[in-house]
Every structure is written in structure tokens, then in C-alpha cells.
Protein backbone atom coordinates (compact mmCIF):
# COMPACT_ATOMS: atom_id res chain seq x y z
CA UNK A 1 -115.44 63.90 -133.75
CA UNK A 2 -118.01 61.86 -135.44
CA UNK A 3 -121.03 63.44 -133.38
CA UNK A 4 -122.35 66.65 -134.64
CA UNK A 5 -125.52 67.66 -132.59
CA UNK A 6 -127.15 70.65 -134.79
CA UNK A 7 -129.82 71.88 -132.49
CA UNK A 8 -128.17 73.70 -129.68
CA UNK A 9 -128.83 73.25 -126.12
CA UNK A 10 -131.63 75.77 -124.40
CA UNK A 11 -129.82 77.10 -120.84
CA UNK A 12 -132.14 79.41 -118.95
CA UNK A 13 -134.17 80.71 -121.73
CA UNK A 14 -131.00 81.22 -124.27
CA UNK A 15 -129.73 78.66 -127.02
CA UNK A 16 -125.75 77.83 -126.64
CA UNK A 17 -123.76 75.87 -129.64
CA UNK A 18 -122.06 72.72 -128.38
CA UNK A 19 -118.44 73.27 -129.19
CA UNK A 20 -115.69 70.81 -130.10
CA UNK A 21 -115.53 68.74 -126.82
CA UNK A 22 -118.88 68.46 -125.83
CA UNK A 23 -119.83 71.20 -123.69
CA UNK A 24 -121.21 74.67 -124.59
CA UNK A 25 -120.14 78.01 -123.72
CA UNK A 26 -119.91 77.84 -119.69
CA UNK A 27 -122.06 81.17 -118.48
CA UNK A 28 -120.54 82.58 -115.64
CA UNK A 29 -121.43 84.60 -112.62
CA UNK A 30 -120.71 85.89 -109.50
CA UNK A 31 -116.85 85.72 -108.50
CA UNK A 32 -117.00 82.53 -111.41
CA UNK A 33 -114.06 82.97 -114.06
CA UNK A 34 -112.24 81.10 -116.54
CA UNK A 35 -108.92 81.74 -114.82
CA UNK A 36 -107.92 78.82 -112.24
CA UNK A 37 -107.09 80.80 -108.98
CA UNK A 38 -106.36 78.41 -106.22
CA UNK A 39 -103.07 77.15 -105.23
CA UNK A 40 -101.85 73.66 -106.82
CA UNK A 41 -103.92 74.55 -109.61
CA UNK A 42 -105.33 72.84 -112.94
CA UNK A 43 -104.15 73.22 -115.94
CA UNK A 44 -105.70 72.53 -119.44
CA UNK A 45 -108.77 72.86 -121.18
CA UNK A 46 -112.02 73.96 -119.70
CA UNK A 47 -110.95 74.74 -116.24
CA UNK A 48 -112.97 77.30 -114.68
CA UNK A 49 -112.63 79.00 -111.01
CA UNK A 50 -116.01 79.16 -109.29
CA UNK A 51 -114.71 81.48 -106.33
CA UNK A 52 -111.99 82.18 -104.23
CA UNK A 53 -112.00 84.19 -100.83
CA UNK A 54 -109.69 85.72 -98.24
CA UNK A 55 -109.59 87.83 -95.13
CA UNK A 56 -110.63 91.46 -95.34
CA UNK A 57 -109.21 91.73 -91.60
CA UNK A 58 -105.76 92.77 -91.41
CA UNK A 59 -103.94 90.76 -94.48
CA UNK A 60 -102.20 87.65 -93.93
CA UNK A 61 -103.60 87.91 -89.46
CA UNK A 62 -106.31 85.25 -89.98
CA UNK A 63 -107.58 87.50 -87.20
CA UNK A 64 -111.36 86.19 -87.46
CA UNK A 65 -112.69 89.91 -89.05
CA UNK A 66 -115.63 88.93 -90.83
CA UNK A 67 -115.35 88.32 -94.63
CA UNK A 68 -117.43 89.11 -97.54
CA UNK A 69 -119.33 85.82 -98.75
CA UNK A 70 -117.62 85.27 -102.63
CA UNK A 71 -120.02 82.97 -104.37
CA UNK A 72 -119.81 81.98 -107.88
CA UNK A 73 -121.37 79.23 -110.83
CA UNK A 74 -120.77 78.31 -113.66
CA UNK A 75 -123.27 76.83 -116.04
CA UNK A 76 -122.97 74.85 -119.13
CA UNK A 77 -124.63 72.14 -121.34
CA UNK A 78 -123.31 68.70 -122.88
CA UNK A 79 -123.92 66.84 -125.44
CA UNK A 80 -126.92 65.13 -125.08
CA UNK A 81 -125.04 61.37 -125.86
CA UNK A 82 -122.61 62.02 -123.06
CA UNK A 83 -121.13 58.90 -121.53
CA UNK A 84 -119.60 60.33 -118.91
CA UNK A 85 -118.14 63.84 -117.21
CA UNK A 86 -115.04 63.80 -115.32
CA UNK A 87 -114.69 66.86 -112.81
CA UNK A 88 -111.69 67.49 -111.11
CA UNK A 89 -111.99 69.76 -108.44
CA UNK A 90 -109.44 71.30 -106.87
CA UNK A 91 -109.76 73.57 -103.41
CA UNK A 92 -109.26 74.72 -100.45
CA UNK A 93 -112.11 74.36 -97.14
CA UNK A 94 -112.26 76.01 -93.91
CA UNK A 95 -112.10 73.28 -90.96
CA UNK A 96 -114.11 74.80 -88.49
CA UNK A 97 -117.68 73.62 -86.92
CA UNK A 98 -120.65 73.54 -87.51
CA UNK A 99 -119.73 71.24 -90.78
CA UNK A 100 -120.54 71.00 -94.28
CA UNK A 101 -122.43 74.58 -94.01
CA UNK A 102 -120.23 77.07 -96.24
CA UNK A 103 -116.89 77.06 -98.35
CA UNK A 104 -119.27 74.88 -100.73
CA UNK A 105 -118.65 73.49 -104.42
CA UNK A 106 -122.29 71.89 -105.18
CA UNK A 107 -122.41 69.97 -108.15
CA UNK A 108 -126.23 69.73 -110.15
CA UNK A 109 -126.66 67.81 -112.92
CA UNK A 110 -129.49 68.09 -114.84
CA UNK A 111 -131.33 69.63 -112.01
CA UNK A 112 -130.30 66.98 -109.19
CA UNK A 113 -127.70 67.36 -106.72
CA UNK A 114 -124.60 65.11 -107.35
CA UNK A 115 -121.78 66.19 -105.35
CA UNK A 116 -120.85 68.46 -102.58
CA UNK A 117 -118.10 69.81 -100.60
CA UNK A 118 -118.01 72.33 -97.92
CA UNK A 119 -116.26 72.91 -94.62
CA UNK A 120 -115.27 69.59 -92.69
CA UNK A 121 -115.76 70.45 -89.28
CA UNK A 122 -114.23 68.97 -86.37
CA UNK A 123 -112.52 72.16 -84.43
CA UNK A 124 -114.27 74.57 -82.55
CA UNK A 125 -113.41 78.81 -82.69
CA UNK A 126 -114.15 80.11 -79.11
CA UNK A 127 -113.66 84.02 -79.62
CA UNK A 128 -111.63 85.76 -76.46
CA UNK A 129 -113.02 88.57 -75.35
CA UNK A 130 -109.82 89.94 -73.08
CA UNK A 131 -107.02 89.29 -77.22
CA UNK A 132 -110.18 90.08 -79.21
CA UNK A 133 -109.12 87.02 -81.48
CA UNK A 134 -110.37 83.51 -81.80
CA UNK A 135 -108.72 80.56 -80.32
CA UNK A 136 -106.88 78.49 -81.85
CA UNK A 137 -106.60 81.16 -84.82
CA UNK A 138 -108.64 81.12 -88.05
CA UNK A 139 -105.82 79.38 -90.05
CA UNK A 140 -106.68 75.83 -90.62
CA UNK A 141 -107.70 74.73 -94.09
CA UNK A 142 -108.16 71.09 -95.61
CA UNK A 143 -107.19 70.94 -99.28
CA UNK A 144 -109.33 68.88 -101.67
CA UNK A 145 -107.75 67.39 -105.04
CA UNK A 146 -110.58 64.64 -106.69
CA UNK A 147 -111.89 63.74 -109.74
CA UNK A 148 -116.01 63.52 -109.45
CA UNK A 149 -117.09 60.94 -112.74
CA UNK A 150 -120.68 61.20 -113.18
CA UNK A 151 -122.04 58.70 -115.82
CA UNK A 152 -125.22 59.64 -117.89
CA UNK A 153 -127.50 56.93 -117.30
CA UNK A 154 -129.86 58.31 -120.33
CA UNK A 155 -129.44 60.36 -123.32
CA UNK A 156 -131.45 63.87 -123.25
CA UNK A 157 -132.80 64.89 -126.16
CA UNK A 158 -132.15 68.32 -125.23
CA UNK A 159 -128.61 67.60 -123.67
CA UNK A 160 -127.69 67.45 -119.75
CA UNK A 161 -127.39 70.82 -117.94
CA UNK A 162 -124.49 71.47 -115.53
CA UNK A 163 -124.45 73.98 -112.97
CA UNK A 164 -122.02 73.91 -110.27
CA UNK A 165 -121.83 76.86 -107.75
CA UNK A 166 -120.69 77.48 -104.45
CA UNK A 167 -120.24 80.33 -101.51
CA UNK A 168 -117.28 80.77 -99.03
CA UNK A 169 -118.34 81.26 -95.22
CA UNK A 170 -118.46 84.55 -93.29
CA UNK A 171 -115.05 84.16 -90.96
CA UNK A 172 -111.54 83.88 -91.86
CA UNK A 173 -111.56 82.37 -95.50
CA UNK A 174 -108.15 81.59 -95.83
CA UNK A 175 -107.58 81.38 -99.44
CA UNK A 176 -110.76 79.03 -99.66
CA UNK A 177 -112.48 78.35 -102.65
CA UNK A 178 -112.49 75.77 -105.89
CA UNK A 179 -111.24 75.37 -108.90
CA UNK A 180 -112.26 72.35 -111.74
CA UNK A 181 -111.39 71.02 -114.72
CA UNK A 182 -114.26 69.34 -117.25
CA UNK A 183 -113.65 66.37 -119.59
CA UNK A 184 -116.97 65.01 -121.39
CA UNK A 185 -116.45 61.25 -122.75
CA UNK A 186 -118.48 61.14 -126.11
CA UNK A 187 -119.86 57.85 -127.94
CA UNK A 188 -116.99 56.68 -130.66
């Protein structure tokens, strides 16, 4: 690589090295690993889980028991002569109203928001009070596969600052959550 940056990158108070392709260290928390969890997976370099969730009702029932909200981030900085970032996320979303309210993957770059998904909507959960289950049953997902490029419009002295984070709803989470993959573009 013919780009050496020597000053590291300040991320909430601490100084990270850039390493080899661009990106520092990725600080995780929450449910946030380094292990891809979700089904139809990444591979590769730099792919990160941010969470994943399931029922804590009876296993594999979708009942509709309520669920312990798994959030995650991960956080990272990139070179500071970036072209581009490529993330590829790759989930799974609860499809049940209200819309675009939890089983999120938010995507903020350099402190603005960039990209989000959540929860599509579009079918309603009436609970029955004479089964004690929801109708139809908590069971329907919407997979997401896509590759979010985001193209640094300025060079940072200080490099850009990713954070991308998310937090699965509070009913059914059926395997829910997000994976992604990072590829930085550098200057030749």
C-alpha cells in the first residue's frame, strides 16, 4: 500500500492504529462480535456481527413471548483519504407493523446518519385472547442481502469515524439481526 498515515485516528477519547486495509481496530459492544452469525452469511475479511436475536418463548413456537432487546455496534476509523466504503450487509427483519421501528442496522458516518434498515411493516399481529397466541403467528421475516457504497466527499484530517449499531424488537425475533462485511477503497 503506498499510503502510510502515522498519526492514528482518536475514537471516543482513545488513539487506534490504522491497519493494513484502511480501517482500525473495530471496538465492539453489546451483542457486537467478529463472528458472522446470521444465516447465508459473509465470508472474508472484516466481517463483523452487530446482533442477532431469537425467541426466549418456547424454542422454535414463534409463540409471541416477549424477547430480550439484543443490541450491538461496532465502531471503527478509516483512513482519512478514503475514496470509498463498501458495506455489505447481510440480515434478517421482522415484518410486522408499526414499520421501520426495531430490528435496526443504522449506519453513521462521521457523525451523520447514512443508512438504515429496520422492520418493513405491512402485516398486522392481533393477539387472541381465547389460543393466547398472535394471529397469523410471529414467523415472518424479510431477508436483506446489499452492498451500501458510501463515497467520501472530503478527506479528514483526522480520518472518518464509523459506527454502525442496531437493536432487535421486543416480540418474536426470529433469528433477526445483521451481519456486514467492510471494504475501504484507498487512493493508488
Amino acid at each position: 500500500m503506498s499510503n502510510i498515515l502515522i498519526t492514528p485516528i482518536k475514537i471516543d477519547g482513545t488513539h487506534y492504529c490504522l491497519q493494513n486495509d484502511g480501517l482500525t481496530v473495530p471496538i465492539t459492544s453489546g451483542m457486537a462480535s467478529t463472528t458472522p452469525k446470521m444465516p447465508s452469511t459473509v465470508s472474508g475479511d472484516n466481517v463483523f456481527n452487530i446482533y442477532q436475536a431469537n425467541p426466549t418463548g418456547d424454542p422454535g413456537s414463534n409463540d409471541g413471548y416477549p424477547s430480550s432487546r439484543n443490541t450491538g455496534q461496532i465502531k471503527f476509523g478509516v483512513h482519512p483519504c478514503a475514496e470509498k466504503i463498501d458495506i455489505q450487509v447481510v440480515g434478517r427483519r421482522d415484518i410486522y407493523n408499526p414499520g421501520n421501528l426495531f430490528d435496526t442496522c443504522i449506519i453513521n458516518i462521521d457523525n451523520v446518519q447514512v443508512k438504515k434498515y429496520a422492520n418493513t411493516g405491512g402485516t398486522n399481529t392481533p393477539f387472541n385472547s381465547s389460543t393466547g397466541k398472535y394471529v397469523p403467528p410471529l414467523s415472518g421475516i424479510d431477508s436483506v442481502n446489499e452492498t451500501f457504497t458510501h463515497t467520501f466527499s472530503s478527506d479528514i484530517p483526522c480520518g472518518h469515524i464509523v459506527n454502525i449499531n442496531g437493536i432487535a424488537g421486543s416480540l418474536a425475533n426470529n433469528n433477526v439481526g445483521y451481519d456486514v462485511k467492510i471494504t475501504v477503497t484507498l487512493p493508488t
